[in-house]
C-alpha atoms as a PDB file:
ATOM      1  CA  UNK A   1       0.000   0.000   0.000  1.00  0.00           C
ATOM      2  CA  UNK A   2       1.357   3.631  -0.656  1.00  0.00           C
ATOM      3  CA  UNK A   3       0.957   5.353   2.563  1.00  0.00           C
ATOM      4  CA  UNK A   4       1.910   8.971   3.555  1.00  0.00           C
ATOM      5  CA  UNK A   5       1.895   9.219   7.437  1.00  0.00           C
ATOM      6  CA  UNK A   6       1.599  12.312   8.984  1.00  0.00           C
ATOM      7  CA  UNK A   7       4.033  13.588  11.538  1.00  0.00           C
ATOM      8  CA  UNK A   8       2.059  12.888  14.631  1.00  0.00           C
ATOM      9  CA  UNK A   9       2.114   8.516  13.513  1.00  0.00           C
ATOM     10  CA  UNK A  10       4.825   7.154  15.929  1.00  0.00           C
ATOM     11  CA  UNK A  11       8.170   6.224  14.405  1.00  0.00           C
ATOM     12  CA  UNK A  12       7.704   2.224  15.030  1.00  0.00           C
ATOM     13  CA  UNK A  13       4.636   2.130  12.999  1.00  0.00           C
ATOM     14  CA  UNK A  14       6.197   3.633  10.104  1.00  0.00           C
ATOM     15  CA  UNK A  15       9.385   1.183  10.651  1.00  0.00           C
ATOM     16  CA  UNK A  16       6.954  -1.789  10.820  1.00  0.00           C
ATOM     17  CA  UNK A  17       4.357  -0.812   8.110  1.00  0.00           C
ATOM     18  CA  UNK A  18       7.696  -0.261   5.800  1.00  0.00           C
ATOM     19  CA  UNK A  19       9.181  -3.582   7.040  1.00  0.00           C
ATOM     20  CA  UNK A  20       5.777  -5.392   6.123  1.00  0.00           C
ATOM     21  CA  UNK A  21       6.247  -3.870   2.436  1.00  0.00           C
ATOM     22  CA  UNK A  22       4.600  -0.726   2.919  1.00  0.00           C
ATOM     23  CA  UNK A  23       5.603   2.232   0.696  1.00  0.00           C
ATOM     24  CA  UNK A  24       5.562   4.726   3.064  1.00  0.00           C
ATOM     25  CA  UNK A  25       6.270   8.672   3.001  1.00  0.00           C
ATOM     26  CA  UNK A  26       7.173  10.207   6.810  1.00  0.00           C
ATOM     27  CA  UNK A  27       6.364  13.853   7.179  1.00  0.00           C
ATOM     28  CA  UNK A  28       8.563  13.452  10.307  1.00  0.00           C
ATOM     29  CA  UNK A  29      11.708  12.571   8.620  1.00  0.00           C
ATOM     30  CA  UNK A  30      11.656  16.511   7.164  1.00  0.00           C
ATOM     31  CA  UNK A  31      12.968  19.484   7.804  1.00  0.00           C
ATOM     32  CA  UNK A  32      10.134  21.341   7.699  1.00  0.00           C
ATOM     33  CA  UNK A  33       6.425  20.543   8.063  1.00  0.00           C
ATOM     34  CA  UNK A  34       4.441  22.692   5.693  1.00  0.00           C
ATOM     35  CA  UNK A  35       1.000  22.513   7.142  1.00  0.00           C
ATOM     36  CA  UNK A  36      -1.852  19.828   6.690  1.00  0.00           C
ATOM     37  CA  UNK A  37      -3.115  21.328   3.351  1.00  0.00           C
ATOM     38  CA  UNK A  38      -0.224  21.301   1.885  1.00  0.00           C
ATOM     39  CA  UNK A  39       0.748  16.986   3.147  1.00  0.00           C
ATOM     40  CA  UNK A  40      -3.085  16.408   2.465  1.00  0.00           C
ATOM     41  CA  UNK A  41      -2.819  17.538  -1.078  1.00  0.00           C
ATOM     42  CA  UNK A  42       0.424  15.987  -1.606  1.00  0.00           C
ATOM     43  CA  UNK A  43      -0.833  12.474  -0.359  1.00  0.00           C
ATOM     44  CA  UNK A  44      -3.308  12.865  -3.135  1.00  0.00           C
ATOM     45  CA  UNK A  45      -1.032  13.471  -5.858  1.00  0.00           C
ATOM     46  CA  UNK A  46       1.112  10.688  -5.209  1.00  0.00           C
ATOM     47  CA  UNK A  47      -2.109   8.337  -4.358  1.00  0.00           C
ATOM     48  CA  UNK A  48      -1.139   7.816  -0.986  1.00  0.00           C
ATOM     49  CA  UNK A  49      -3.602   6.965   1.672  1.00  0.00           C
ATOM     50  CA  UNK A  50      -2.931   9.591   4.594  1.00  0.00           C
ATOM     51  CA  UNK A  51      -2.367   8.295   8.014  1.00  0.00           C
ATOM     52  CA  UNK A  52      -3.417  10.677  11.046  1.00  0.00           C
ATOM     53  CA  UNK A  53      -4.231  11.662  14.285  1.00  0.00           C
ATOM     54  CA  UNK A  54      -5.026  14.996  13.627  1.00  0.00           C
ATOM     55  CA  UNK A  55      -8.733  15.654  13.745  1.00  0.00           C
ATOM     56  CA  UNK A  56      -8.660  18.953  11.728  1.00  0.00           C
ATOM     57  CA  UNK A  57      -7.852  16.849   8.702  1.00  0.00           C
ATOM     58  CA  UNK A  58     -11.496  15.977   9.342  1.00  0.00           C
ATOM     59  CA  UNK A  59     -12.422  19.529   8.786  1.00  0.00           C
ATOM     60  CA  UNK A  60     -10.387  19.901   5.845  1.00  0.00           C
ATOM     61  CA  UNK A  61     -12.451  16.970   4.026  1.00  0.00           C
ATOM     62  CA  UNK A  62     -15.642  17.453   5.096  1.00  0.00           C
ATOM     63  CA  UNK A  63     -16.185  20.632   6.229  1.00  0.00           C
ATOM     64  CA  UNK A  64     -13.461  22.547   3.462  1.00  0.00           C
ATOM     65  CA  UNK A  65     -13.834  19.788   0.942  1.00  0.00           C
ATOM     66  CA  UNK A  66     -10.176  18.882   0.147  1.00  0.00           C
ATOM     67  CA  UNK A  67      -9.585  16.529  -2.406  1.00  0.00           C
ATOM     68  CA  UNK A  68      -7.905  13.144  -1.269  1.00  0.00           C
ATOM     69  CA  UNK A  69      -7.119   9.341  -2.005  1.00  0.00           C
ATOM     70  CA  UNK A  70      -7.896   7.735   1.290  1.00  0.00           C
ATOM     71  CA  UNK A  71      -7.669   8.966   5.385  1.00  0.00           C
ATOM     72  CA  UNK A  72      -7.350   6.671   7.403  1.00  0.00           C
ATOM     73  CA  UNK A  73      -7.615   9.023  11.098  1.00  0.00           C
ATOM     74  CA  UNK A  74      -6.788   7.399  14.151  1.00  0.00           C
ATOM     75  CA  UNK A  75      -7.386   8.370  18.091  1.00  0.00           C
ATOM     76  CA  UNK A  76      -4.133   8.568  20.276  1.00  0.00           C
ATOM     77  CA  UNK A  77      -3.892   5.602  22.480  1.00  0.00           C
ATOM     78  CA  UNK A  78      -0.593   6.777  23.868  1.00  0.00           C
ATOM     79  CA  UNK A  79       1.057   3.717  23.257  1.00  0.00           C
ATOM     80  CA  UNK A  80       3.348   3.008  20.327  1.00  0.00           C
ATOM     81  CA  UNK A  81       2.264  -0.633  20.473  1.00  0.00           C
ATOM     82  CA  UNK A  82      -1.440  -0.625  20.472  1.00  0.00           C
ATOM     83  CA  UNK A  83      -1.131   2.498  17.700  1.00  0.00           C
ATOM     84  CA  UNK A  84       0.595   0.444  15.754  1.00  0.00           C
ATOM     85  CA  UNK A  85      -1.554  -2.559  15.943  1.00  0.00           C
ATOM     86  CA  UNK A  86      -4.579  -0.857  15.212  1.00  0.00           C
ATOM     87  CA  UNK A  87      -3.173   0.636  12.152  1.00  0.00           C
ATOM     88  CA  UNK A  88      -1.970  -2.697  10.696  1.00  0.00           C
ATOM     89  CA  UNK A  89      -6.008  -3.837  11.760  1.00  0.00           C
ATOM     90  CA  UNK A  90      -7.257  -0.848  10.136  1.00  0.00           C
ATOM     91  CA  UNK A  91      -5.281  -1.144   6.961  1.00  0.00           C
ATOM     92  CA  UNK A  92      -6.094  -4.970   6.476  1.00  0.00           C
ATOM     93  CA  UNK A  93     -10.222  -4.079   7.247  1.00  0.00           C
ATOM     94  CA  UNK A  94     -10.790  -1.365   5.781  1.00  0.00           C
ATOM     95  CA  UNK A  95      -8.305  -1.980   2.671  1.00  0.00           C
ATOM     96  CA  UNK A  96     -10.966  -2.080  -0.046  1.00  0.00           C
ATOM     97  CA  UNK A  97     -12.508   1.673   1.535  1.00  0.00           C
ATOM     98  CA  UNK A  98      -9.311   3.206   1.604  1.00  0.00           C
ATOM     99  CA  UNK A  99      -7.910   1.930  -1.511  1.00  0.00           C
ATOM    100  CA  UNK A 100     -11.603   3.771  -3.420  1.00  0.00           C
ATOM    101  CA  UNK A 101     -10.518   6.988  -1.463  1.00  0.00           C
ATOM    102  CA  UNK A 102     -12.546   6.519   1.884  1.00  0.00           C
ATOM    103  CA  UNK A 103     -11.875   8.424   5.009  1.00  0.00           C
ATOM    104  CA  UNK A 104     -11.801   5.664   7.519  1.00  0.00           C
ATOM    105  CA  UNK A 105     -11.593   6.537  11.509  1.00  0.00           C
ATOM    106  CA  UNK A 106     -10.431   4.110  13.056  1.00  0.00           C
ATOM    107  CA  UNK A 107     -11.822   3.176  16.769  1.00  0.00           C
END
């Protein structure tokens, strides 16, 4: 799956979602962060789904209408482990959704 995974996804997801074969852009591994617009839109260009905890990316879809191909926003459990495991659940379940541009929230 081509993923782009916002800054706020903790570091051992991305290391296991790329280790399972996951093509996955960081927003954390740059210099700069130039606002969610800006990673939202680029997600879509490149067909990524974008992974996220921020709930304003919420308003950006439904509220502001951005244009996307697949969200996939997640709650922060505060532990790496259980984030992690619920995004490898939510990726395998809700695959088909995501993959037709869906905006998934994961429990």
């Amino acid at each position: 799956m081509r993923l782009f995974a916002d800054t706020n996804i903790v570091a051992p997801a991305v290391a296991i979602l790329r280790a399972a074969g996951h093509d996955v852009v960081y927003s954390a591994e740059r210099p700069v962060d130039p606002g969610d617009e800006a990673l939202l839109a680029e997600a879509r260009r490149d067909g990524r789904i974008f992974l996220t905890k921020d709930h304003d990316i919420g308003v950006l879809v439904h509220r502001d209408g951005a244009a996307h191909a697949g969200v996939l926003l997640l709650d922060d459990l505060g532990d790496a482990a259980r984030e992690t495991a619920l995004i490898i659940q939510a990726l395998a379940s809700k695959a088909v959704e995501l993959d037709k541009g869906g905006f998934v929230r994961a429990p």
